[in-house]
PDB file of N, CA and C in Angstrom:
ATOM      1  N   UNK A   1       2.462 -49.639 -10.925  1.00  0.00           N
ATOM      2  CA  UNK A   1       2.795 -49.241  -9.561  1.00  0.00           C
ATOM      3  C   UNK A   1       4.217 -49.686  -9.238  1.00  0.00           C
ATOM      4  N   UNK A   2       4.796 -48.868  -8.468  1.00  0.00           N
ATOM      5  CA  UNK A   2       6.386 -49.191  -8.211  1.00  0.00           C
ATOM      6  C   UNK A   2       6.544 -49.442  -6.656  1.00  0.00           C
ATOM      7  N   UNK A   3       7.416 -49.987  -5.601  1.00  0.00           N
ATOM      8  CA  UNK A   3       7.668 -50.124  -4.538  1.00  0.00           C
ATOM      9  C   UNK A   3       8.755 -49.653  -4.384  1.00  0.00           C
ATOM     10  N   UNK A   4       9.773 -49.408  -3.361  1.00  0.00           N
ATOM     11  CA  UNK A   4      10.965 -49.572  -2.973  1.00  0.00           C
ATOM     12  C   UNK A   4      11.318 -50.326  -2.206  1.00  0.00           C
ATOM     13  N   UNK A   5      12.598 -51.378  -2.622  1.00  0.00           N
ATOM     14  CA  UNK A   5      12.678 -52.065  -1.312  1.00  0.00           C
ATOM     15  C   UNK A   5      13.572 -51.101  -0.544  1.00  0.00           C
ATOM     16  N   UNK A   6      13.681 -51.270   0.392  1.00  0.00           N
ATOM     17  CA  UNK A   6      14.559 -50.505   1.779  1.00  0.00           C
ATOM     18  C   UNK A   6      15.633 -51.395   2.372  1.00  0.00           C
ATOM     19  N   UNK A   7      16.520 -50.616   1.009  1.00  0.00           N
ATOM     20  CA  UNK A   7      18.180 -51.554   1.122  1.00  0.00           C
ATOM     21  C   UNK A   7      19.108 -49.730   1.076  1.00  0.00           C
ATOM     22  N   UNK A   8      20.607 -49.746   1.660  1.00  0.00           N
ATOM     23  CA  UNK A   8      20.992 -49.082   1.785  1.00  0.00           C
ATOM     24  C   UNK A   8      22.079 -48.799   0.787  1.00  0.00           C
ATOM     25  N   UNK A   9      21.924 -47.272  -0.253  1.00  0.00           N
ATOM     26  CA  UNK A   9      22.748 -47.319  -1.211  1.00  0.00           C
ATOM     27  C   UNK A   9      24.368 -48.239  -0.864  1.00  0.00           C
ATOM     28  N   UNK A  10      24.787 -49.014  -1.692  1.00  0.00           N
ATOM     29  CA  UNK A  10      26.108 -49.394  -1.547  1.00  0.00           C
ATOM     30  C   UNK A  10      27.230 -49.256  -2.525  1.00  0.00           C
ATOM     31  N   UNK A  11      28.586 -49.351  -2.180  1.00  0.00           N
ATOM     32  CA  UNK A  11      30.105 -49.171  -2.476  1.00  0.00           C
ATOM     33  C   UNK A  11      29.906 -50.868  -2.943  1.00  0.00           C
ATOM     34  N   UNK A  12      29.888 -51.217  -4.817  1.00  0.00           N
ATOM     35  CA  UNK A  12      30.243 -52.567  -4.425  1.00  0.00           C
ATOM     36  C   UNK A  12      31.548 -52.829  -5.292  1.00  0.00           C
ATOM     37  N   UNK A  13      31.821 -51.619  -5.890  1.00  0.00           N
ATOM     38  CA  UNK A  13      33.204 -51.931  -6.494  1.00  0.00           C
ATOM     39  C   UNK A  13      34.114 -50.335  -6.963  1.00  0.00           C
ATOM     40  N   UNK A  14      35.252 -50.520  -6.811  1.00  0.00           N
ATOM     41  CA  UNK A  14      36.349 -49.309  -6.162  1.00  0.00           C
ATOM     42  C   UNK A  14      37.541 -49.446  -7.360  1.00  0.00           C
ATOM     43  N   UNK A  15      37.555 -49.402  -8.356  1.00  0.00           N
ATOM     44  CA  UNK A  15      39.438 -50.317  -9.070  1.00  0.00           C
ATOM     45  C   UNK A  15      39.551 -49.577 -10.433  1.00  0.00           C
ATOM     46  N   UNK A  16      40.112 -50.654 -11.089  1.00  0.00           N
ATOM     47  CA  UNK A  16      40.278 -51.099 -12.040  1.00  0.00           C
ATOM     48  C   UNK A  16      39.127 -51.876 -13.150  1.00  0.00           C
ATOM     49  N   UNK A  17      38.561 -51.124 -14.562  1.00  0.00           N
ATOM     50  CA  UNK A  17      37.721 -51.585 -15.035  1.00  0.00           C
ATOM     51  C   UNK A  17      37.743 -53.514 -15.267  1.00  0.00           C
ATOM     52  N   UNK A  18      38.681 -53.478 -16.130  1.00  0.00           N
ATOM     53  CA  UNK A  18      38.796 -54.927 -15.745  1.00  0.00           C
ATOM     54  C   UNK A  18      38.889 -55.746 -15.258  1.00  0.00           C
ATOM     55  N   UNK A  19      39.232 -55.562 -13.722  1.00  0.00           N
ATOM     56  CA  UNK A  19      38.448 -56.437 -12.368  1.00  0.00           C
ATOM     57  C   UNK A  19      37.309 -56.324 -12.192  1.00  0.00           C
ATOM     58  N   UNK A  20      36.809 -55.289 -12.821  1.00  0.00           N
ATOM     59  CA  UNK A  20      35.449 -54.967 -12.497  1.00  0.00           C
ATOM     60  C   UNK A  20      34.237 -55.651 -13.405  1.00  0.00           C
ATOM     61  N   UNK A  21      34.964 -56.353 -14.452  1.00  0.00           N
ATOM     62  CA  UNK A  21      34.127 -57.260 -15.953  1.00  0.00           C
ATOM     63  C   UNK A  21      34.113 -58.768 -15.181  1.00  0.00           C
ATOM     64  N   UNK A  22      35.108 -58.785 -14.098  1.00  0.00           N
ATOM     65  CA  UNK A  22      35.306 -60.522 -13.872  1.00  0.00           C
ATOM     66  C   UNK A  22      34.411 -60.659 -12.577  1.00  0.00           C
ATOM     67  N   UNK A  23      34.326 -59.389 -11.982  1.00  0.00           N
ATOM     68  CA  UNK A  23      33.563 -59.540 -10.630  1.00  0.00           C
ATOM     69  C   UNK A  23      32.178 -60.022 -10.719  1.00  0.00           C
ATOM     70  N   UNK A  24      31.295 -60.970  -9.676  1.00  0.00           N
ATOM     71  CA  UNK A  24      30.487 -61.659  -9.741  1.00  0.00           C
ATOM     72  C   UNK A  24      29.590 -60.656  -8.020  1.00  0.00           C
ATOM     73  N   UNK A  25      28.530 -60.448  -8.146  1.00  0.00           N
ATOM     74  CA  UNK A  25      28.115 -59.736  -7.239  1.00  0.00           C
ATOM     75  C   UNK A  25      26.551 -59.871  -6.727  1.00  0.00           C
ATOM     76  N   UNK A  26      26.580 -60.655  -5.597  1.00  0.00           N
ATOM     77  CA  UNK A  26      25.513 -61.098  -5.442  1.00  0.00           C
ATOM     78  C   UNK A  26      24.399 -60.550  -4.784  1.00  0.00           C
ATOM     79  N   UNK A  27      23.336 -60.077  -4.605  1.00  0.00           N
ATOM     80  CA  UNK A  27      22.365 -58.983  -4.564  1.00  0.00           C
ATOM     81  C   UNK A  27      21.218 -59.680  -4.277  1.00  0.00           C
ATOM     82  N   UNK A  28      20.801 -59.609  -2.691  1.00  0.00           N
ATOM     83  CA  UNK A  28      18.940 -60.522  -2.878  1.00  0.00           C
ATOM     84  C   UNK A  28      19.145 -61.517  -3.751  1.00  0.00           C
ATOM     85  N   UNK A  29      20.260 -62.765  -3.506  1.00  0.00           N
ATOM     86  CA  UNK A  29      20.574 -64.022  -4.137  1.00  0.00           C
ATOM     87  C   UNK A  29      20.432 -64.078  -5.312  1.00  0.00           C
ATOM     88  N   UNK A  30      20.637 -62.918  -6.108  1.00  0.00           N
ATOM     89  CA  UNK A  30      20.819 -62.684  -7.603  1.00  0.00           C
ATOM     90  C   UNK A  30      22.321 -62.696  -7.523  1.00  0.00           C
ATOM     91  N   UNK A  31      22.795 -63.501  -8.529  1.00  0.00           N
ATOM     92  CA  UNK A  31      24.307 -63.227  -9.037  1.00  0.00           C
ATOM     93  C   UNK A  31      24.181 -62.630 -10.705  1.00  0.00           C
ATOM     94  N   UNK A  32      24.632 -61.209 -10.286  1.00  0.00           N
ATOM     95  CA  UNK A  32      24.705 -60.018 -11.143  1.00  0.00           C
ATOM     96  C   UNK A  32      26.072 -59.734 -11.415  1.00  0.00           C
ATOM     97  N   UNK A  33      26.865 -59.564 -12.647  1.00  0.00           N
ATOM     98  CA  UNK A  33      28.041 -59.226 -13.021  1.00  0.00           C
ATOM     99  C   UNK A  33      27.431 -58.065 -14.157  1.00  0.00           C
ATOM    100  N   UNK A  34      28.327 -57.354 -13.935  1.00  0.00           N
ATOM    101  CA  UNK A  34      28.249 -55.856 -15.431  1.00  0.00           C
ATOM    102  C   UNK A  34      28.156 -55.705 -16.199  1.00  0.00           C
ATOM    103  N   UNK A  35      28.392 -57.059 -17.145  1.00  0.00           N
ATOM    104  CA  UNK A  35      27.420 -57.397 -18.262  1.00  0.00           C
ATOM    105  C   UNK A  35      26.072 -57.485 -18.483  1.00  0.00           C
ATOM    106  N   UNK A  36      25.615 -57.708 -17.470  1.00  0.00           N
ATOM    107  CA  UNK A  36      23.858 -57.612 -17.205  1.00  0.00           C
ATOM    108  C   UNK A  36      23.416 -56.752 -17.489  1.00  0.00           C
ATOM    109  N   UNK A  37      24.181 -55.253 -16.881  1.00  0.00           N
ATOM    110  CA  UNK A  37      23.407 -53.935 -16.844  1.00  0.00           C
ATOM    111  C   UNK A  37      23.956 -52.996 -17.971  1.00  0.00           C
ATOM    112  N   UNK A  38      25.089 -53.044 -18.392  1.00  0.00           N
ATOM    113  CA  UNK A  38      26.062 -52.297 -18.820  1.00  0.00           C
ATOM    114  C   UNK A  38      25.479 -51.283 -20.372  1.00  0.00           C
ATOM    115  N   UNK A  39      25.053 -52.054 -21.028  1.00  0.00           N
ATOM    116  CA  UNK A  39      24.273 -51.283 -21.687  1.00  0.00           C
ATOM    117  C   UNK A  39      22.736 -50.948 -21.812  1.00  0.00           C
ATOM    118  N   UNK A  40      22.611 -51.017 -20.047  1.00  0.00           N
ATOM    119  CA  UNK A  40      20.668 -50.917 -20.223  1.00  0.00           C
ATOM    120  C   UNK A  40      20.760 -49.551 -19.516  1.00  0.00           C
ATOM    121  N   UNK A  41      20.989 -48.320 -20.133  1.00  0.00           N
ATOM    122  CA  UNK A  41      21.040 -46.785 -19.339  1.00  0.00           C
ATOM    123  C   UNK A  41      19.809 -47.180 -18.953  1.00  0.00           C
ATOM    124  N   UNK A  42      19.330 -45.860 -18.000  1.00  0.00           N
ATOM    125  CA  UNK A  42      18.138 -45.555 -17.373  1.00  0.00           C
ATOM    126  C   UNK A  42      16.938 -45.077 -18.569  1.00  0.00           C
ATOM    127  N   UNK A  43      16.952 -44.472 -19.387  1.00  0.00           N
ATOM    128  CA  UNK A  43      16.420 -43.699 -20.142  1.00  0.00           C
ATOM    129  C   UNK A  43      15.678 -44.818 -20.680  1.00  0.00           C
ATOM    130  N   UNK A  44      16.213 -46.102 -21.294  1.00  0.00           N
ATOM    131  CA  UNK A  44      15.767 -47.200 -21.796  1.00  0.00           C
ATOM    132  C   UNK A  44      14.613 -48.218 -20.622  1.00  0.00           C
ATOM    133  N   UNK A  45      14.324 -47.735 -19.684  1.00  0.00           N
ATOM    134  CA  UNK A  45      13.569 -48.128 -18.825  1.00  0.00           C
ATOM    135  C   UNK A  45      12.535 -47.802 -19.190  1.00  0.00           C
ATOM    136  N   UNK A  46      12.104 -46.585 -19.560  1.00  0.00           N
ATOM    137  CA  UNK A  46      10.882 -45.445 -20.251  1.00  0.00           C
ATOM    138  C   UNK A  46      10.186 -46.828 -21.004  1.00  0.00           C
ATOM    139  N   UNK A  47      11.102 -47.618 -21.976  1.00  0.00           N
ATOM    140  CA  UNK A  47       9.742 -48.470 -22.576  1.00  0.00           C
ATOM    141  C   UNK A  47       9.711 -49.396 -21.937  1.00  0.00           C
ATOM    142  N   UNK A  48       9.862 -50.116 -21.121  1.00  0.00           N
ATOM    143  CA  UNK A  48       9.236 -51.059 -19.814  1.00  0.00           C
ATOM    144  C   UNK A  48       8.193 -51.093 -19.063  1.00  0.00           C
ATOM    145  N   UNK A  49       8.313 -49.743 -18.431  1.00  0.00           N
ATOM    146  CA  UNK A  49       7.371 -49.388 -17.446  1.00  0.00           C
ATOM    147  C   UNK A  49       6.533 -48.012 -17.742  1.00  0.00           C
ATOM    148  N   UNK A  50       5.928 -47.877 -16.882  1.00  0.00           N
ATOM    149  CA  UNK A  50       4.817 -46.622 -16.942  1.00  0.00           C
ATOM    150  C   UNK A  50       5.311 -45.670 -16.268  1.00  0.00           C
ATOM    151  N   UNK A  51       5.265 -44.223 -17.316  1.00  0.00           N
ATOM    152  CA  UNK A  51       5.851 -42.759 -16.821  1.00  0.00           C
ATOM    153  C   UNK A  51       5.689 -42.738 -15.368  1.00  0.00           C
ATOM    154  N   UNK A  52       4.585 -42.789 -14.939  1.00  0.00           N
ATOM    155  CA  UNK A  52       4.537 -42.178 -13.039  1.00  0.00           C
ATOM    156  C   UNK A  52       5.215 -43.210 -12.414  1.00  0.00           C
ATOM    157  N   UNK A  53       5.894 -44.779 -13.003  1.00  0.00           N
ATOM    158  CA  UNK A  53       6.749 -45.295 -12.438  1.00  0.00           C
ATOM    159  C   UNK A  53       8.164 -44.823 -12.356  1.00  0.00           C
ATOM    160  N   UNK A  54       8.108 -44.531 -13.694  1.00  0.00           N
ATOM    161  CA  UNK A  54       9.679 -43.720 -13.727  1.00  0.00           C
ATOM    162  C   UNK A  54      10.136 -42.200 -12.996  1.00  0.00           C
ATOM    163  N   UNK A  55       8.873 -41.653 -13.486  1.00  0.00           N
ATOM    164  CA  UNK A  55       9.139 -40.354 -12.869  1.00  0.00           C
ATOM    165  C   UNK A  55       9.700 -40.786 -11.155  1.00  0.00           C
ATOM    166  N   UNK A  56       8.943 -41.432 -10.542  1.00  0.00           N
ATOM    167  CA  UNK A  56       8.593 -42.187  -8.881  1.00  0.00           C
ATOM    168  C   UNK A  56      10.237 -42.451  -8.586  1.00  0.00           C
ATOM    169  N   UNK A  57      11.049 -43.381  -9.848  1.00  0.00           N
ATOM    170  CA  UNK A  57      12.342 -43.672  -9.062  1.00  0.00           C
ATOM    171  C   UNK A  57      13.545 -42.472  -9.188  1.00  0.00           C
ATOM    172  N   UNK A  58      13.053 -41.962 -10.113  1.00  0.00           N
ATOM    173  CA  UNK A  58      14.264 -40.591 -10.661  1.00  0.00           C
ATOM    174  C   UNK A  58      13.869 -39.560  -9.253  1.00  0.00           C
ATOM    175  N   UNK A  59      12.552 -39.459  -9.148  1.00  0.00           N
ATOM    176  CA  UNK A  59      12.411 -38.854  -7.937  1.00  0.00           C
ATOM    177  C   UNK A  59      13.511 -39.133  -6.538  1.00  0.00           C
ATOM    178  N   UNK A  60      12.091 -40.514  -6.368  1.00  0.00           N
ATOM    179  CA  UNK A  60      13.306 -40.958  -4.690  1.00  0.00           C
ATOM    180  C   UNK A  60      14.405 -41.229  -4.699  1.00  0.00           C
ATOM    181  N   UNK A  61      15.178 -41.927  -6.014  1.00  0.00           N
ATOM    182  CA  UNK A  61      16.405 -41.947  -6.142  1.00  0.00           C
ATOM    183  C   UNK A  61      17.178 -40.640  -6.164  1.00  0.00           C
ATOM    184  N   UNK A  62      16.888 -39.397  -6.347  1.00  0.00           N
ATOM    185  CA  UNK A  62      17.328 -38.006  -6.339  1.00  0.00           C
ATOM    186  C   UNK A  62      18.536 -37.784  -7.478  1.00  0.00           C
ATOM    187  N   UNK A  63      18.161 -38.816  -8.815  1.00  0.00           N
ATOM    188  CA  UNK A  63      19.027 -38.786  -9.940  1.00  0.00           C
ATOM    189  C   UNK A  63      19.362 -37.387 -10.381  1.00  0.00           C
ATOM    190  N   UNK A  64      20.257 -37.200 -11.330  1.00  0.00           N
ATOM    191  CA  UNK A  64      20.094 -36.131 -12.028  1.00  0.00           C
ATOM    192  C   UNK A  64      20.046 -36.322 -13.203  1.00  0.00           C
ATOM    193  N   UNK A  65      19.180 -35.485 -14.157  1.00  0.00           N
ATOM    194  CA  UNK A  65      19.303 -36.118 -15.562  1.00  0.00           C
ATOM    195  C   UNK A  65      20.166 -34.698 -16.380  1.00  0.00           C
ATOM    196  N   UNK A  66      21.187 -35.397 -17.437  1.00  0.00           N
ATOM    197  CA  UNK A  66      22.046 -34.176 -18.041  1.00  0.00           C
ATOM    198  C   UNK A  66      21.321 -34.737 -19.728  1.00  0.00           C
ATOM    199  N   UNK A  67      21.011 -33.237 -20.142  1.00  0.00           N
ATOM    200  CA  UNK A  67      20.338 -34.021 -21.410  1.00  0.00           C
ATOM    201  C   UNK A  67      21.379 -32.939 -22.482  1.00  0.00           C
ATOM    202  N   UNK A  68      22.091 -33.939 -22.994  1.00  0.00           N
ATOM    203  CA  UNK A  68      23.299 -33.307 -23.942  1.00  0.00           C
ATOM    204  C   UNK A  68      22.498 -33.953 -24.980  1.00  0.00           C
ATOM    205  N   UNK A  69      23.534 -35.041 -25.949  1.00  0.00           N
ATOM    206  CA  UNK A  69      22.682 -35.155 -26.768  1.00  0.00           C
ATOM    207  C   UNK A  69      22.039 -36.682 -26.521  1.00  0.00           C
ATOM    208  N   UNK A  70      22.393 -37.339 -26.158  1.00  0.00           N
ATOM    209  CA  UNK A  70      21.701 -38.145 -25.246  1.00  0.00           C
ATOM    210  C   UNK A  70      21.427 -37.897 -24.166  1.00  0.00           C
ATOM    211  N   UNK A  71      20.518 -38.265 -23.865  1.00  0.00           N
ATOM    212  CA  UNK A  71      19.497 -37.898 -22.081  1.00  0.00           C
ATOM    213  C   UNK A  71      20.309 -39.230 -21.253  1.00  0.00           C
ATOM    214  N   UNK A  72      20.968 -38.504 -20.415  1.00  0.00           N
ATOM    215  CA  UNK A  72      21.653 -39.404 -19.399  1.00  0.00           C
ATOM    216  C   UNK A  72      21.453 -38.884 -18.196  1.00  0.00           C
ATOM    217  N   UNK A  73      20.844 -40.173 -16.998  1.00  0.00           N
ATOM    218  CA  UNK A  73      20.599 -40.106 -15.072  1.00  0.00           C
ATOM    219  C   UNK A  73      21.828 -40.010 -14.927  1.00  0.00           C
ATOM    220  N   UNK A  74      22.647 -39.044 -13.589  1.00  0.00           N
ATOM    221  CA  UNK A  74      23.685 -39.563 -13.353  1.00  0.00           C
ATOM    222  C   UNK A  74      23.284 -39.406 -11.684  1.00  0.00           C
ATOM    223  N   UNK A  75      23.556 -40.408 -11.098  1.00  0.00           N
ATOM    224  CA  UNK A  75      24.038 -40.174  -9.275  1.00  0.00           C
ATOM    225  C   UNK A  75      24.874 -38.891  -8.577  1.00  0.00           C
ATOM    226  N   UNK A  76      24.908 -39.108  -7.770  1.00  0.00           N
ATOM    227  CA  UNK A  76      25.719 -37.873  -6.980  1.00  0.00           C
ATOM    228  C   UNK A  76      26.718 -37.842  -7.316  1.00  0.00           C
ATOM    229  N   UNK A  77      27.136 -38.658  -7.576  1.00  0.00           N
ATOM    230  CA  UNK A  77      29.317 -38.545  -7.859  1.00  0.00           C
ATOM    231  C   UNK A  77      29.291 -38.498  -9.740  1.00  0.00           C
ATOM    232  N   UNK A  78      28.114 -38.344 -10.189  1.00  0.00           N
ATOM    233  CA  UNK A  78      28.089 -38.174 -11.869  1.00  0.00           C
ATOM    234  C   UNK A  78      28.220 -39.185 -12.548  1.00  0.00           C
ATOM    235  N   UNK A  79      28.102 -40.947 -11.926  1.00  0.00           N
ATOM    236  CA  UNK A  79      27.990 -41.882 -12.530  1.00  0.00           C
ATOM    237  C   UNK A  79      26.844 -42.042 -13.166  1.00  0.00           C
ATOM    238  N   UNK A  80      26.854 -42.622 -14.297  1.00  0.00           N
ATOM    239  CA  UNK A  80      25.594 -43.226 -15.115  1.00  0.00           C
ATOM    240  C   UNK A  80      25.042 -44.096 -14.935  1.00  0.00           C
ATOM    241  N   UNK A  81      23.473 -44.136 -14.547  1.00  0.00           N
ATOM    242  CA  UNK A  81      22.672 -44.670 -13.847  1.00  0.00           C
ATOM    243  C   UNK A  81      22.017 -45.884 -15.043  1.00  0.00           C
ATOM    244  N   UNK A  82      22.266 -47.316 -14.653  1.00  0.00           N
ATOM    245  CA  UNK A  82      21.967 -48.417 -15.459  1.00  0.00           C
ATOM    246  C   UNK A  82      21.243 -49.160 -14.585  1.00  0.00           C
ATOM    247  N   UNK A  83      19.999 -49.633 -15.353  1.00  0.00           N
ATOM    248  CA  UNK A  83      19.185 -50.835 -14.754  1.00  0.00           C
ATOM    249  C   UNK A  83      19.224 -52.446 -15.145  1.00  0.00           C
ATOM    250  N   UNK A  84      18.592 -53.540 -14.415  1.00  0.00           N
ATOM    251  CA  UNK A  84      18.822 -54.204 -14.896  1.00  0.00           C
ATOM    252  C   UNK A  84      17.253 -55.105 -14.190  1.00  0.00           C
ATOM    253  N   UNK A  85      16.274 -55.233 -14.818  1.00  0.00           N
ATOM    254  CA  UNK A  85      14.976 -56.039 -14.632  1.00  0.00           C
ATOM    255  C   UNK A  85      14.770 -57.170 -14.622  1.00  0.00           C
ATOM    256  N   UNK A  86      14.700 -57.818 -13.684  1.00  0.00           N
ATOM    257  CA  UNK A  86      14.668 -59.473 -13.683  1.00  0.00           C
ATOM    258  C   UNK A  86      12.813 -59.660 -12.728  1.00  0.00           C
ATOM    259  N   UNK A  87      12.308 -60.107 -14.282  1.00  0.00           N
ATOM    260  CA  UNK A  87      10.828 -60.312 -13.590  1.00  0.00           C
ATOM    261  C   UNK A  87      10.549 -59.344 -13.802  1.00  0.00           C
ATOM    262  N   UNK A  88       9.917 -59.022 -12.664  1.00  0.00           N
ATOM    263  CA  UNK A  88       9.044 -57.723 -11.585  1.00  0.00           C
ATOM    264  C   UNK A  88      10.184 -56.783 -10.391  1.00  0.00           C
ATOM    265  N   UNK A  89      11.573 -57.272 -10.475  1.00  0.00           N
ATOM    266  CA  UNK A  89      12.407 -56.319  -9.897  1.00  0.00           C
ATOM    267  C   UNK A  89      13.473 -55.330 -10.545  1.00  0.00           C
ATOM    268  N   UNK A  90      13.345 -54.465 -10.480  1.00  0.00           N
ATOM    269  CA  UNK A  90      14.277 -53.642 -11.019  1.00  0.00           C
ATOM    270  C   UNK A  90      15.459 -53.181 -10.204  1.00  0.00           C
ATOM    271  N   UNK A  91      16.971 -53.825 -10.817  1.00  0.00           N
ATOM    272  CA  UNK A  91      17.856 -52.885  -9.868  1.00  0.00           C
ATOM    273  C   UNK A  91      18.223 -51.911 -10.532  1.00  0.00           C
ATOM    274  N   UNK A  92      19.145 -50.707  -9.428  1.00  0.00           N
ATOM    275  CA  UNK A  92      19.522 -50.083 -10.206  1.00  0.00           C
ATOM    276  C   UNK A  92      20.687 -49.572  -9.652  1.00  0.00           C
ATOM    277  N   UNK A  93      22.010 -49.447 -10.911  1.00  0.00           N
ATOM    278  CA  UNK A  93      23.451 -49.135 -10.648  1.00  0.00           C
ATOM    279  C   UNK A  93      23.854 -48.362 -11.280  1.00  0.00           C
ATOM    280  N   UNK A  94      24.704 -47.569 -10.437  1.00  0.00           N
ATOM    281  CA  UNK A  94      25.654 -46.359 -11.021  1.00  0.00           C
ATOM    282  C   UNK A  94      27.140 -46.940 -11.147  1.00  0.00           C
ATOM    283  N   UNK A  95      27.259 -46.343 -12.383  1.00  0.00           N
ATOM    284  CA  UNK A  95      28.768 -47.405 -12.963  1.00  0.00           C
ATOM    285  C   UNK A  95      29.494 -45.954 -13.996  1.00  0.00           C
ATOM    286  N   UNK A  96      30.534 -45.850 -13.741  1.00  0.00           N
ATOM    287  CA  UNK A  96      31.473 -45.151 -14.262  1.00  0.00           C
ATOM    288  C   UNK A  96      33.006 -44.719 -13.955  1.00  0.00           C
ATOM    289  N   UNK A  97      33.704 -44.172 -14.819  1.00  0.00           N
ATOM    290  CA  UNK A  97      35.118 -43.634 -14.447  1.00  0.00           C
ATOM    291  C   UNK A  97      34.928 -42.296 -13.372  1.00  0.00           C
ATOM    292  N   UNK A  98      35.532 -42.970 -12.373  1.00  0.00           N
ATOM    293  CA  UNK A  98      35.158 -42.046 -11.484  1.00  0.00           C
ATOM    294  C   UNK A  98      36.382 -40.660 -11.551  1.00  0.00           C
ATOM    295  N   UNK A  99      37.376 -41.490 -11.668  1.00  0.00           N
ATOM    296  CA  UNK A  99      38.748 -40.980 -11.524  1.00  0.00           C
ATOM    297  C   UNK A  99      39.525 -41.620 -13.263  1.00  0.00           C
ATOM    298  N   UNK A 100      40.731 -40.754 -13.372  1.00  0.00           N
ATOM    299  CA  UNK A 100      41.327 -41.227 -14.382  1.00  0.00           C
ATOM    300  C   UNK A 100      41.641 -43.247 -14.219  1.00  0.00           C
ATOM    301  N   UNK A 101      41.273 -43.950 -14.921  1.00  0.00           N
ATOM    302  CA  UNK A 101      41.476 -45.783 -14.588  1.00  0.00           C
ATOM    303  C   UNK A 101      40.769 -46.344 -13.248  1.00  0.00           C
ATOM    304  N   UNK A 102      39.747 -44.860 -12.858  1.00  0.00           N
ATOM    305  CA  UNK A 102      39.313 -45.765 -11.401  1.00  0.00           C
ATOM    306  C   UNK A 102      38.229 -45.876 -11.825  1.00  0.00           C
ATOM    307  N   UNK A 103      37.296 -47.019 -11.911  1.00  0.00           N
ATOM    308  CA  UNK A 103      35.856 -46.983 -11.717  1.00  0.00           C
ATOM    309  C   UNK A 103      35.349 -47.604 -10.713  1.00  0.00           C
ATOM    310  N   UNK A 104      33.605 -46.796 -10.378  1.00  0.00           N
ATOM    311  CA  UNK A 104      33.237 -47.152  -9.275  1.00  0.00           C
ATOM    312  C   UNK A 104      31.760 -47.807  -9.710  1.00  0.00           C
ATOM    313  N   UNK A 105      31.076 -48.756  -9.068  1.00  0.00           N
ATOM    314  CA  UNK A 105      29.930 -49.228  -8.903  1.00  0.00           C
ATOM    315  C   UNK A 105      29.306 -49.448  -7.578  1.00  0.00           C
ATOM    316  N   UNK A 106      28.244 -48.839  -7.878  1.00  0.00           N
ATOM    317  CA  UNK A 106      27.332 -48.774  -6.618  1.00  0.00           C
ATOM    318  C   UNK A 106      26.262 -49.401  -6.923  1.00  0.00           C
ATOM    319  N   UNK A 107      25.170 -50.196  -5.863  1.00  0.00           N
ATOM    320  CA  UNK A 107      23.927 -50.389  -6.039  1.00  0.00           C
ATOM    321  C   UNK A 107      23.177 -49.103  -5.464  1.00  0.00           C
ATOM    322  N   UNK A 108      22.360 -48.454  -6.255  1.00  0.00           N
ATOM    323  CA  UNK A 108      21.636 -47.117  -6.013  1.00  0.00           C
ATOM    324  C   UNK A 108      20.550 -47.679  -5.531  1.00  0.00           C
ATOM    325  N   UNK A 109      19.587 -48.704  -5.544  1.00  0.00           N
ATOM    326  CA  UNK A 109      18.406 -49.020  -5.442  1.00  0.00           C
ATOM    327  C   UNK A 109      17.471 -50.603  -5.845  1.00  0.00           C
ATOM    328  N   UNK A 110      16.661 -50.836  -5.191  1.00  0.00           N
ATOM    329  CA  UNK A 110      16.097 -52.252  -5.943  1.00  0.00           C
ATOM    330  C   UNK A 110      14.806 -51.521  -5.738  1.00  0.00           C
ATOM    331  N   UNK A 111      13.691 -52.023  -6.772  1.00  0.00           N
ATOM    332  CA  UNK A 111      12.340 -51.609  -7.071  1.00  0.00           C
ATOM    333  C   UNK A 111      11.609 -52.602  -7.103  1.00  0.00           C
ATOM    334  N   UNK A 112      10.062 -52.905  -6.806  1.00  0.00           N
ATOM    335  CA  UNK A 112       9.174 -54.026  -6.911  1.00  0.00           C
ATOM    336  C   UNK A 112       7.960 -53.045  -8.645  1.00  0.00           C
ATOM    337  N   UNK A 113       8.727 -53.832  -9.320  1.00  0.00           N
ATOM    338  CA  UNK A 113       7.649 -53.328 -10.489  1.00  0.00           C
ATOM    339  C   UNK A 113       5.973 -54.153 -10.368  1.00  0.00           C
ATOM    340  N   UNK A 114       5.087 -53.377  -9.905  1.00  0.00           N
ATOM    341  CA  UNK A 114       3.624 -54.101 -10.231  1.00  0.00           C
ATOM    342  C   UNK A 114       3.172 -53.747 -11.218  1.00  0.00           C
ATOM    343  N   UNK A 115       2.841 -54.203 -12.967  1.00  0.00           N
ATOM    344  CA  UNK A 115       2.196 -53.344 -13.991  1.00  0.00           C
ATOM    345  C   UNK A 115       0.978 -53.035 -13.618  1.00  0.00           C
TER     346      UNK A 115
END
């Protein structure tokens, strides 16, 4: 079973990638930096949790999935959608070159995982 908590998508970083490796970002008194998430795509969630959980956040989250040759979520602005599970919570962030040297990170979502 999955929850949502009811937090409001956010803008938490706007720049330069490499300000963006040193930044420290604190979330529901989690201190989360981009190393945490950076290589956990969405797709890799599938073996964690249970399909009608996943299906549930790709839903309300209103992801899009582009299936080239890897199956990649992307957000509205076409960032790639990365999670990061601590416990029973799942966050989840969209992280990419938004612009030529600009990247952006957003928090898309936090989840209450119940198995």
């Amino acid at each position: 079973m999955i929850k949502k908590t009811e937090i409001t998508r956010q803008k938490l970083f706007d720049g330069d990638e490499q300000e963006c490796l040193k930044e420290i970002f604190e979330i529901e008194n989690q201190k989360i930096k981009l190393i945490d998430f950076y290589n956990s795509p969405l797709r890799d969630l599938k073996k964690e949790i249970d399909n009608e959980s996943f299906e549930t956040i790709v839903r309300e989250s209103e992801f899009n999935v582009r299936n080239s040759f890897i199956e990649k979520y992307v957000s509205e602005e076409g960032l790639e959608i990365h999670y990061l599970k601590k416990n029973d919570i799942i966050y989840l962030f969209s992280y990419g070159e938004f612009q030529p040297g600009r990247y952006m990170l957003f928090l898309e979502g936090i989840y209450h995982y119940i198995p």
